[in-house]
Protein backbone atom coordinates (compact mmCIF):
# COMPACT_ATOMS: atom_id res chain seq x y z
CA UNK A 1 -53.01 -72.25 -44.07
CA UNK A 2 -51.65 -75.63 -44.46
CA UNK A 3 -48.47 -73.91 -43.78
CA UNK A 4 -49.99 -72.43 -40.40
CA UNK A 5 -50.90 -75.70 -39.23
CA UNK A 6 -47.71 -77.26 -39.85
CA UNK A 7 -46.32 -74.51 -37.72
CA UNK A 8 -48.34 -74.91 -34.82
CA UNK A 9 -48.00 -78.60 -34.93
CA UNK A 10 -44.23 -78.11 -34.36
CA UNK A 11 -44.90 -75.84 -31.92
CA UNK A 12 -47.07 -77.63 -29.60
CA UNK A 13 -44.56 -80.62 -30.22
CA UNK A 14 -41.97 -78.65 -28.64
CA UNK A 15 -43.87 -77.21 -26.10
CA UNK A 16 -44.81 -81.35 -25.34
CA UNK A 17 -41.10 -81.80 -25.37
CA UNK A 18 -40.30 -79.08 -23.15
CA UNK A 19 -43.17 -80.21 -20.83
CA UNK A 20 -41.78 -83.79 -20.54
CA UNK A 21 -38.19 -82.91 -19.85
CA UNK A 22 -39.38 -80.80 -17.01
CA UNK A 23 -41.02 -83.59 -15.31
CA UNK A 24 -38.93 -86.07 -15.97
CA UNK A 25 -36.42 -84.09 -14.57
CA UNK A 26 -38.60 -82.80 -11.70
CA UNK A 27 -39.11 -87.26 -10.61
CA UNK A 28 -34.85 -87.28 -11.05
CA UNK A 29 -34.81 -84.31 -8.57
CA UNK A 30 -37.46 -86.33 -6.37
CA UNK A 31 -35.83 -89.24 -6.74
CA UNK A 32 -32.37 -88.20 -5.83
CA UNK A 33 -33.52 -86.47 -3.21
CA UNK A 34 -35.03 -89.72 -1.67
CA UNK A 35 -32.02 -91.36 -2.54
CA UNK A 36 -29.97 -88.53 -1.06
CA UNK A 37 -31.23 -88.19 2.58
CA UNK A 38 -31.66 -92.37 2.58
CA UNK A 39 -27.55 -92.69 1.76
CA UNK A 40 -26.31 -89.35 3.40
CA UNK A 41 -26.70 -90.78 7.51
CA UNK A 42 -24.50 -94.08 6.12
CA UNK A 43 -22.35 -92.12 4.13
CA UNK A 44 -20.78 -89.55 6.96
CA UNK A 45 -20.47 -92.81 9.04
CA UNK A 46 -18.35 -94.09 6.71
CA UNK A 47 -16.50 -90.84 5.93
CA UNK A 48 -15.67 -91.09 9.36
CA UNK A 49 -14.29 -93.97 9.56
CA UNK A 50 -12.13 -93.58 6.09
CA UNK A 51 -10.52 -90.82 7.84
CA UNK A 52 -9.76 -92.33 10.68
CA UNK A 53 -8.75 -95.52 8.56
CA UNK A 54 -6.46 -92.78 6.76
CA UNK A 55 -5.00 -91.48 9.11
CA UNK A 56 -4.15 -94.48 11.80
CA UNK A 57 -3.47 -96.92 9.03
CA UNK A 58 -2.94 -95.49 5.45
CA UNK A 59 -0.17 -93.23 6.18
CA UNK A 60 2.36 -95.12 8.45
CA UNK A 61 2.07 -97.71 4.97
CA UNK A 62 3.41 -94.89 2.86
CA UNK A 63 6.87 -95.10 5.14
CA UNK A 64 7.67 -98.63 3.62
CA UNK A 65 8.40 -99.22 0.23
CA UNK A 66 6.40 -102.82 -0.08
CA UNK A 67 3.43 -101.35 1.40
CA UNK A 68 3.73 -97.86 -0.45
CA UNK A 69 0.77 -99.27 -3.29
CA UNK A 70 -1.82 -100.69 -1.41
CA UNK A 71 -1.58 -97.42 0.60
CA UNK A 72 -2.43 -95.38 -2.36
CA UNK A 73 -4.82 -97.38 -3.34
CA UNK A 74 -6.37 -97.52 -0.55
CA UNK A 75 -6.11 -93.16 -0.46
CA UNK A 76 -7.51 -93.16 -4.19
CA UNK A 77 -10.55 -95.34 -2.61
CA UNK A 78 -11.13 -92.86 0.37
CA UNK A 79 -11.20 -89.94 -1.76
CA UNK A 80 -14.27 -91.52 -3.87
CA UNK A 81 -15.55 -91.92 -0.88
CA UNK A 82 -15.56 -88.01 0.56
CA UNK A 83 -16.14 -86.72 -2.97
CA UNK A 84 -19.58 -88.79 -2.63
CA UNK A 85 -20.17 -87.68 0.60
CA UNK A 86 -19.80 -83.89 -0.59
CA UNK A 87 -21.70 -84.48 -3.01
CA UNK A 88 -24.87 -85.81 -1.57
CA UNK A 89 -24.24 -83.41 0.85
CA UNK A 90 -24.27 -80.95 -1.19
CA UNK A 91 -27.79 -82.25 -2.80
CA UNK A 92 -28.91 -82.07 0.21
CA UNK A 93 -28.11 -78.46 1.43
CA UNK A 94 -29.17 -76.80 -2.00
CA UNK A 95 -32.98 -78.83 -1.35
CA UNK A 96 -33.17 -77.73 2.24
CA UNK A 97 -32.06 -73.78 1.50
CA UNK A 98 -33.01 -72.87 -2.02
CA UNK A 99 -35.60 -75.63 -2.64
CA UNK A 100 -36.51 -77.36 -5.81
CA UNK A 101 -36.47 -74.38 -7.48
CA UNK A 102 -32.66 -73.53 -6.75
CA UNK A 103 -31.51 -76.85 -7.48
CA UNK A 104 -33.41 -77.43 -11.08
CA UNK A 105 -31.66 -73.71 -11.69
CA UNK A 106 -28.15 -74.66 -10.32
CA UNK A 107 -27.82 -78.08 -11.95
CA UNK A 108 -29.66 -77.91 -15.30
CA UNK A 109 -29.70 -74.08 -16.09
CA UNK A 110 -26.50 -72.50 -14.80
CA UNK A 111 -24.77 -75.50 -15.51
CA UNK A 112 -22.42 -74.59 -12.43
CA UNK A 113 -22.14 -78.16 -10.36
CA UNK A 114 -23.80 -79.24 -7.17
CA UNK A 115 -21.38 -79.05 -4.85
CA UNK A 116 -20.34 -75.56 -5.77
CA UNK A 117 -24.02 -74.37 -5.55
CA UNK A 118 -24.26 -75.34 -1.84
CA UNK A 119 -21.21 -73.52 -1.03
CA UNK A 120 -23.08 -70.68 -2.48
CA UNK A 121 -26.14 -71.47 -0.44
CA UNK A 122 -24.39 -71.72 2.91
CA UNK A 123 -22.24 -68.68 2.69
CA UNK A 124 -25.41 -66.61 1.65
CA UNK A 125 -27.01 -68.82 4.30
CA UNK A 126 -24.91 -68.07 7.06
CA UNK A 127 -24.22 -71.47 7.45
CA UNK A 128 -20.37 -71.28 8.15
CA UNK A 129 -20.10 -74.14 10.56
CA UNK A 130 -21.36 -76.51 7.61
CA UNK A 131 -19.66 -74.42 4.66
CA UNK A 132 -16.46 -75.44 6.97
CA UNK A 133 -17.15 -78.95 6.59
CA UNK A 134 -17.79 -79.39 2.76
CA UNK A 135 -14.76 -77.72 2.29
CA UNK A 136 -12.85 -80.74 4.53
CA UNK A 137 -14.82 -82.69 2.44
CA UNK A 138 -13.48 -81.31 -0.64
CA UNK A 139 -9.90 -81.51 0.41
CA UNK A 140 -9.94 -84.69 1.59
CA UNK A 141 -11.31 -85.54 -1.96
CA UNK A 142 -8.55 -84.08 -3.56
CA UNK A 143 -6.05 -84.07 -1.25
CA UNK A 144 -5.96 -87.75 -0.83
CA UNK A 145 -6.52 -88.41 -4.60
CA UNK A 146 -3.31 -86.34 -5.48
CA UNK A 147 -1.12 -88.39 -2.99
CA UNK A 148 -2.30 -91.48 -4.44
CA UNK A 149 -1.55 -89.80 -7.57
CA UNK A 150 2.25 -89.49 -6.20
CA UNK A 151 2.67 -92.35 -4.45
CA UNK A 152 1.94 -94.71 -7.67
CA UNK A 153 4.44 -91.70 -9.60
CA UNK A 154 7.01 -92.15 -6.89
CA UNK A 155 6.93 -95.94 -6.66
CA UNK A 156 6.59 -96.73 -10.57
CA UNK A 157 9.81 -94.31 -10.51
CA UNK A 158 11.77 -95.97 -7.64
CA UNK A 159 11.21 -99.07 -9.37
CA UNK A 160 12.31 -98.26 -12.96
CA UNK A 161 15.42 -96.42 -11.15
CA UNK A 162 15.70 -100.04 -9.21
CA UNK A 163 15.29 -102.16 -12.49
CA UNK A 164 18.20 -99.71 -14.20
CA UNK A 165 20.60 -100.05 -11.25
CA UNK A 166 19.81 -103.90 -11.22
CA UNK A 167 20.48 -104.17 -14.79
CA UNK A 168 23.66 -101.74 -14.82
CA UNK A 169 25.12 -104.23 -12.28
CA UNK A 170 23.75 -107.03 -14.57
CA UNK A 171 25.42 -105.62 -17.64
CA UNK A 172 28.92 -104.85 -15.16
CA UNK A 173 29.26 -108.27 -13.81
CA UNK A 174 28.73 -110.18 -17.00
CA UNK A 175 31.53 -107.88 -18.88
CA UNK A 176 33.81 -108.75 -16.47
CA UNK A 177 33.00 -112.56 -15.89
CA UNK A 178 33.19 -112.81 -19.69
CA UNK A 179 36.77 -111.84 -19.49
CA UNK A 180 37.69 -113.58 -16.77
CA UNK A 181 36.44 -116.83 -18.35
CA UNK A 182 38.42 -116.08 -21.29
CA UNK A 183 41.62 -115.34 -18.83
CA UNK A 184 41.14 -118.52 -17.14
CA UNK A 185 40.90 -120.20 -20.64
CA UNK A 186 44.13 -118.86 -21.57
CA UNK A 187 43.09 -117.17 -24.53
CA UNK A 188 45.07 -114.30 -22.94
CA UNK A 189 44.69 -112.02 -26.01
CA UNK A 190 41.07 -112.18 -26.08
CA UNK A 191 40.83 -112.01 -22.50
CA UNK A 192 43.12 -108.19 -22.39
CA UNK A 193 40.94 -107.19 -25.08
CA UNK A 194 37.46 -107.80 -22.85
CA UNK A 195 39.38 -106.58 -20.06
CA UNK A 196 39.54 -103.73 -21.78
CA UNK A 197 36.13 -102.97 -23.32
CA UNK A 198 34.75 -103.89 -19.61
CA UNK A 199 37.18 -101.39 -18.05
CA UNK A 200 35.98 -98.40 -21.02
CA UNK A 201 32.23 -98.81 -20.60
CA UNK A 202 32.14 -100.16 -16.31
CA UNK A 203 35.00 -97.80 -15.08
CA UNK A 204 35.83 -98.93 -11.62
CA UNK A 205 38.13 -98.30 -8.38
CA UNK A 206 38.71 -102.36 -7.83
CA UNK A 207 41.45 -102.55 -10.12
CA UNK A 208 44.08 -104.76 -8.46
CA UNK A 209 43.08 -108.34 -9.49
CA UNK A 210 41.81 -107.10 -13.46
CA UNK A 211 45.68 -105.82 -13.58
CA UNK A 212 47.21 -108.48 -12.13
CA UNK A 213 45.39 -110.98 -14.86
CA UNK A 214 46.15 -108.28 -17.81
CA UNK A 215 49.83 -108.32 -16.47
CA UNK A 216 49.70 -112.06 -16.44
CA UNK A 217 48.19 -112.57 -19.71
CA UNK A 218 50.90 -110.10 -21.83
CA UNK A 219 53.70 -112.07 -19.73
CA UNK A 220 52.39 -114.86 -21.20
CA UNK A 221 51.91 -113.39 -24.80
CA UNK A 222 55.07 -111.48 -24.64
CA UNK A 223 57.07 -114.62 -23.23
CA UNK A 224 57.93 -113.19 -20.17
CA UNK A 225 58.95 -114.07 -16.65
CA UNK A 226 56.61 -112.93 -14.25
CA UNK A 227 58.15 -113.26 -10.79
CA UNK A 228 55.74 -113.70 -7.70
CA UNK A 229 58.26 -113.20 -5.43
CA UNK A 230 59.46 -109.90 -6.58
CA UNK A 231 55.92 -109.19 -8.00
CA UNK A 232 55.87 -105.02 -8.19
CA UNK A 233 59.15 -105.00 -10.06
CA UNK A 234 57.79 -107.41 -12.51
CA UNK A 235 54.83 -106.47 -13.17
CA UNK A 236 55.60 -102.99 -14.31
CA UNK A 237 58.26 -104.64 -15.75
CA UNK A 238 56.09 -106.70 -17.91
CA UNK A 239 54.05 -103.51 -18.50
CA UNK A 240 56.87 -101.65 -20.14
CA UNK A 241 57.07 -104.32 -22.23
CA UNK A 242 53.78 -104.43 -23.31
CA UNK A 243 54.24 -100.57 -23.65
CA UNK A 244 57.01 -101.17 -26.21
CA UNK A 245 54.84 -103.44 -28.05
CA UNK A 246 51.82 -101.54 -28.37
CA UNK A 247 52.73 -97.90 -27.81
CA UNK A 248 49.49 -96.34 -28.79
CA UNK A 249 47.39 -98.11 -26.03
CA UNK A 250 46.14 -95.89 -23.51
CA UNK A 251 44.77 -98.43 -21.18
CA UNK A 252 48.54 -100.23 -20.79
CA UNK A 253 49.80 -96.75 -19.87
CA UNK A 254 46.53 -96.39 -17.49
CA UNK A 255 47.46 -99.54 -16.09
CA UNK A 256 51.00 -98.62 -15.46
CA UNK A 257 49.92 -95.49 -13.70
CA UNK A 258 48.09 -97.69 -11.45
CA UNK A 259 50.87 -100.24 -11.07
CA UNK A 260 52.75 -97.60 -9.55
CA UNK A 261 49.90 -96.14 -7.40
CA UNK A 262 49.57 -99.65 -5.77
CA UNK A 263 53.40 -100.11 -5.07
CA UNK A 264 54.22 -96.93 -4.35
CA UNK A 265 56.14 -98.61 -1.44
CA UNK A 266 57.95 -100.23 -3.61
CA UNK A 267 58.63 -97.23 -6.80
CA UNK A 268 60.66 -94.05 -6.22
CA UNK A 269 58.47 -90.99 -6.63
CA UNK A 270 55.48 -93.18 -7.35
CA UNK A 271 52.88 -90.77 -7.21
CA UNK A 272 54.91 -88.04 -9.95
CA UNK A 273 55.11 -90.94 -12.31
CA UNK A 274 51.47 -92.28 -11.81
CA UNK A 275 50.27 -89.00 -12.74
CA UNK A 276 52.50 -88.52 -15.88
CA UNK A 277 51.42 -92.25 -17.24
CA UNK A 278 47.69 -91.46 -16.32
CA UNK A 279 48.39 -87.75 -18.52
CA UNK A 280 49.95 -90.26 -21.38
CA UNK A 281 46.67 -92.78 -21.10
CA UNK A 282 44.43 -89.06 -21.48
CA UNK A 283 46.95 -87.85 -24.60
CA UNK A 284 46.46 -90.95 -26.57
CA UNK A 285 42.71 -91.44 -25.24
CA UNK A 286 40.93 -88.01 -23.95
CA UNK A 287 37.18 -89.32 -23.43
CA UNK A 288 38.33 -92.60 -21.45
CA UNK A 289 37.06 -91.54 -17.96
CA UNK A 290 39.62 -94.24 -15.79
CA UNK A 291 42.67 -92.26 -16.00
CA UNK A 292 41.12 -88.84 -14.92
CA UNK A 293 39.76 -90.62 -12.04
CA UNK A 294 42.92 -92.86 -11.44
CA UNK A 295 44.61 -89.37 -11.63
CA UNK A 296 42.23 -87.52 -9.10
CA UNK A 297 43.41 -90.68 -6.58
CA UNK A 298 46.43 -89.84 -6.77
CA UNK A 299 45.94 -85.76 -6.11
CA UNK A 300 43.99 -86.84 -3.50
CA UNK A 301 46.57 -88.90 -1.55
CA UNK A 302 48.66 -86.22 -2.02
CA UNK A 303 46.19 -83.69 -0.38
CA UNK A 304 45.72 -82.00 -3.52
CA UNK A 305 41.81 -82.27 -2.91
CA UNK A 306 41.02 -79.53 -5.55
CA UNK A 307 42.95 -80.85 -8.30
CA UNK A 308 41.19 -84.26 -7.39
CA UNK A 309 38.11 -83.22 -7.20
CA UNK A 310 38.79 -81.52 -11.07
CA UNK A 311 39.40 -85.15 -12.13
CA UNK A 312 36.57 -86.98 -10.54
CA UNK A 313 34.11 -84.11 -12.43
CA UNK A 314 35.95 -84.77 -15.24
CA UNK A 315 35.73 -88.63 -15.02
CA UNK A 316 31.93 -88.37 -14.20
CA UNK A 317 31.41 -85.95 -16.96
CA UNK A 318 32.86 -88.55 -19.26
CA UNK A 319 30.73 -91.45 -18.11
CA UNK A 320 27.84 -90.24 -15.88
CA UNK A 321 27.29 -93.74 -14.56
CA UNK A 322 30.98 -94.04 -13.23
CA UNK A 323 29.53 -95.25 -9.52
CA UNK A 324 33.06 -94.95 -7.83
CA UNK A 325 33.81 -91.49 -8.79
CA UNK A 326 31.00 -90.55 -7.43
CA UNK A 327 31.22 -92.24 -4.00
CA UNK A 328 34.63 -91.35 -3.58
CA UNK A 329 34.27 -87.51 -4.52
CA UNK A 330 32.13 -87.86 -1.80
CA UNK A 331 34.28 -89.35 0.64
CA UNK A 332 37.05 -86.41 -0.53
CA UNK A 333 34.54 -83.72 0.40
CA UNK A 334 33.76 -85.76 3.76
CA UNK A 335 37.59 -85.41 4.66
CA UNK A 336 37.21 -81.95 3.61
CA UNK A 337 34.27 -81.63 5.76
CA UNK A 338 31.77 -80.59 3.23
CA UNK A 339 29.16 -82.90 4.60
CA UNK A 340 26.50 -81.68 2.92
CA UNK A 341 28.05 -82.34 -0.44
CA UNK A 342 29.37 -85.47 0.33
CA UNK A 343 26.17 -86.30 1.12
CA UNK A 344 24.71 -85.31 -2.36
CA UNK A 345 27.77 -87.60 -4.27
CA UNK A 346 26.82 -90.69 -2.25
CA UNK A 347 23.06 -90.40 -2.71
CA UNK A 348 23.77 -90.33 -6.65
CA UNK A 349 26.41 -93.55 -6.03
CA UNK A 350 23.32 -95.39 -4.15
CA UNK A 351 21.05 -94.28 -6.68
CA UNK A 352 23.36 -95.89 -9.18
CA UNK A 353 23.99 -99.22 -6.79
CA UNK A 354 21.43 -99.37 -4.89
CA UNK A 355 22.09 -102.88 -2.82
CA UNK A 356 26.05 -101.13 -1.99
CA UNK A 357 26.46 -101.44 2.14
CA UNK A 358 29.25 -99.21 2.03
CA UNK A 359 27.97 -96.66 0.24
CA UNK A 360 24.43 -97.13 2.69
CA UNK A 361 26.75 -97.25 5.73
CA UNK A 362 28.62 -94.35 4.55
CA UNK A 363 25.99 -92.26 4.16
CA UNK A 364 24.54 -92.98 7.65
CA UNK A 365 27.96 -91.85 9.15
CA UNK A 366 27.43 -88.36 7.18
CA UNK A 367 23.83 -88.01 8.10
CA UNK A 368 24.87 -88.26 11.82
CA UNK A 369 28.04 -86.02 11.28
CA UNK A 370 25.41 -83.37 9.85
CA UNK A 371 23.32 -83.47 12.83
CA UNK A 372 26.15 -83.24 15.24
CA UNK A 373 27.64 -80.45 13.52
CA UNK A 374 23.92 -79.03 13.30
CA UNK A 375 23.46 -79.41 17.05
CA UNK A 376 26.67 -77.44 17.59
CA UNK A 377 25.65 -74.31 15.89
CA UNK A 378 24.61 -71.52 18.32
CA UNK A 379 21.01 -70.47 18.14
């Protein structure tokens, strides 16, 4: 009996329970309902004017770069802002349609959302006019949240790609400057040695003046005349030398190969024997990336554009962030008149060095060469 009791007890308690939940749910239903139809007027109002904020405002921002943030933060704001608005909305349409009775069930028993509910009630309502405009709602709610999503993605990436390119250059100048204070300290060994290790890991077209202090600084270690009025002849002069010295050094035969590149004027069959020193610097040295691309010059100038372009892939393959073998792949192809995949190389030689006029003003002169030629295709 005592049992019994204890039963019943526990019963009625739950029953109490039960009881209690229901109205205190039943006053949040009231309540939100007053709170509902109070917000809902000021709410579309200011949907309304998000939108049009949106759309007159918020989107010419996402053209500049400076002003790309605040204009997603400014979309993730206005899609809090619909999703509200649905959702009271929403609140609303289930009350007036299906009652108390169809919200308690839609919220609390089916478990199924609000907002989802009154699309349910409309349809089965008829009500296609406002069904239409809960499903705006809805995509301005997501739609705007997703491109604030991608415009913090796309900036946070533009700026890390920025920082990289900044530092790259950072990294570039100081390797150089460090040898050229060493150079202008006469510690000429030290100084060829940094030349060097800048030339290996920053490969780069603008060779002229790191030669001409390499050539200077092995005249000087070699004890030998260097001649500024006959300056081609002794330069590669000196560079023999050097050669003879230190016959295992692929960068003096990639400088000689060079050498003879820039005096061609002055060097019988200058091009043949650039090509064979640059095929001596890739013997001794097969992953340094200068030669191939000193080599693909050469080709080129010689209108051998495939056998060029072999040598710029294979100095890019060798060091990916070899800026000037991509730019002037691209400019081959341009002369080619493969604008589209010119195009392509100097986009990756911006991306790479970013702050580069040339390579911006080059690819403005391909971008209107593509529309010309784009404008002369029949329709």
């Amino acid at each position: 009996m005592q049992f019994k009791i204890k039963d019943i007890g526990a019963s009625l308690l739950g029953i109490g329970v039960i009881i209690c939940l229901i109205l205190l749910t039943g006053l949040f239903l009231k309540g939100g309902l007053w709170l509902s139809e109070t917000l809902y007027p000021y709410l579309y109002n200011i949907s309304f004017i998000t939108f049009v904020i949106c759309i007159v405002i918020l989107v010419p921002l996402t053209i500049f770069k400076e002003t790309r943030i605040a204009s997603g933060i400014g979309f993730l704001i206005a899609s809090y802002i619909f999703g509200t608005t649905a959702w009271i909305m929403s609140f609303l349409l289930v009350f007036i349609l299906w009652g108390f009775i169809g919200l308690f069930i839609g919220l609390f028993m089916a478990g199924i959302g609000v907002v989802p509910l009154a699309m349910l009630a409309t349809v089965f309502s008829g009500e296609w006019g406002i069904f239409g405009q809960l499903v705006l709602l809805i995509v301005f709610t997501f739609g705007f949240r997703i491109l604030a999503i991608y415009l913090s993605e796309e900036t946070e990436q533009e700026t890390i790609t920025e920082n990289l390119a900044l530092s790259y250059e950072q990294n570039v100048e100081e390797a150089f400057q460090e040898a050229e204070t060493l150079y202008n300290n006469e510690e000429y060994k030290d100084a060829i040695t940094a030349y060097n290790n800048a030339i290996e890991l920053y490969p780069t077209s603008d060779l002229s003046k790191i030669i001409r202090n390499i050539i200077f600084s092995y005249s000087k270690l070699l004890d030998l005349e260097f001649d500024e009025n006959d300056h081609p002849k002794s330069e590669i002069q000196i560079l023999k030398s050097a050669i003879k010295q230190d016959p295992n050094s692929a960068f003096l035969y990639n400088y000689l190969g060079r050498g003879y590149y820039y005096w061609e004027s002055y060097v019988k069959n200058a091009y043949a024997k650039a090509i064979k020193m640059f095929d001596k610097s890739i013997e001794l040295e097969p992953n340094f990336a200068s030669p191939w691309f000193n080599k693909g010059e050469a080709f080129w100038i010689q209108s051998k554009y495939d056998e060029a372009l072999n040598m710029f892939d294979k100095a890019i393959k060798l060091n990916p962030g070899f800026t000037d073998a991509y730019f002037t792949k691209g400019l081959l192809l341009e002369e080619k008149g493969e604008y589209t995949e010119a195009l392509k190389m100097i986009e990756i030689a911006i991306e790479l060095k970013p702050y580069d006029t040339q390579f911006h003003n080059t690819k403005s002169d391909l971008l209107k060469k593509i529309e010309m030629r784009t404008r002369e295709i029949p329709e």
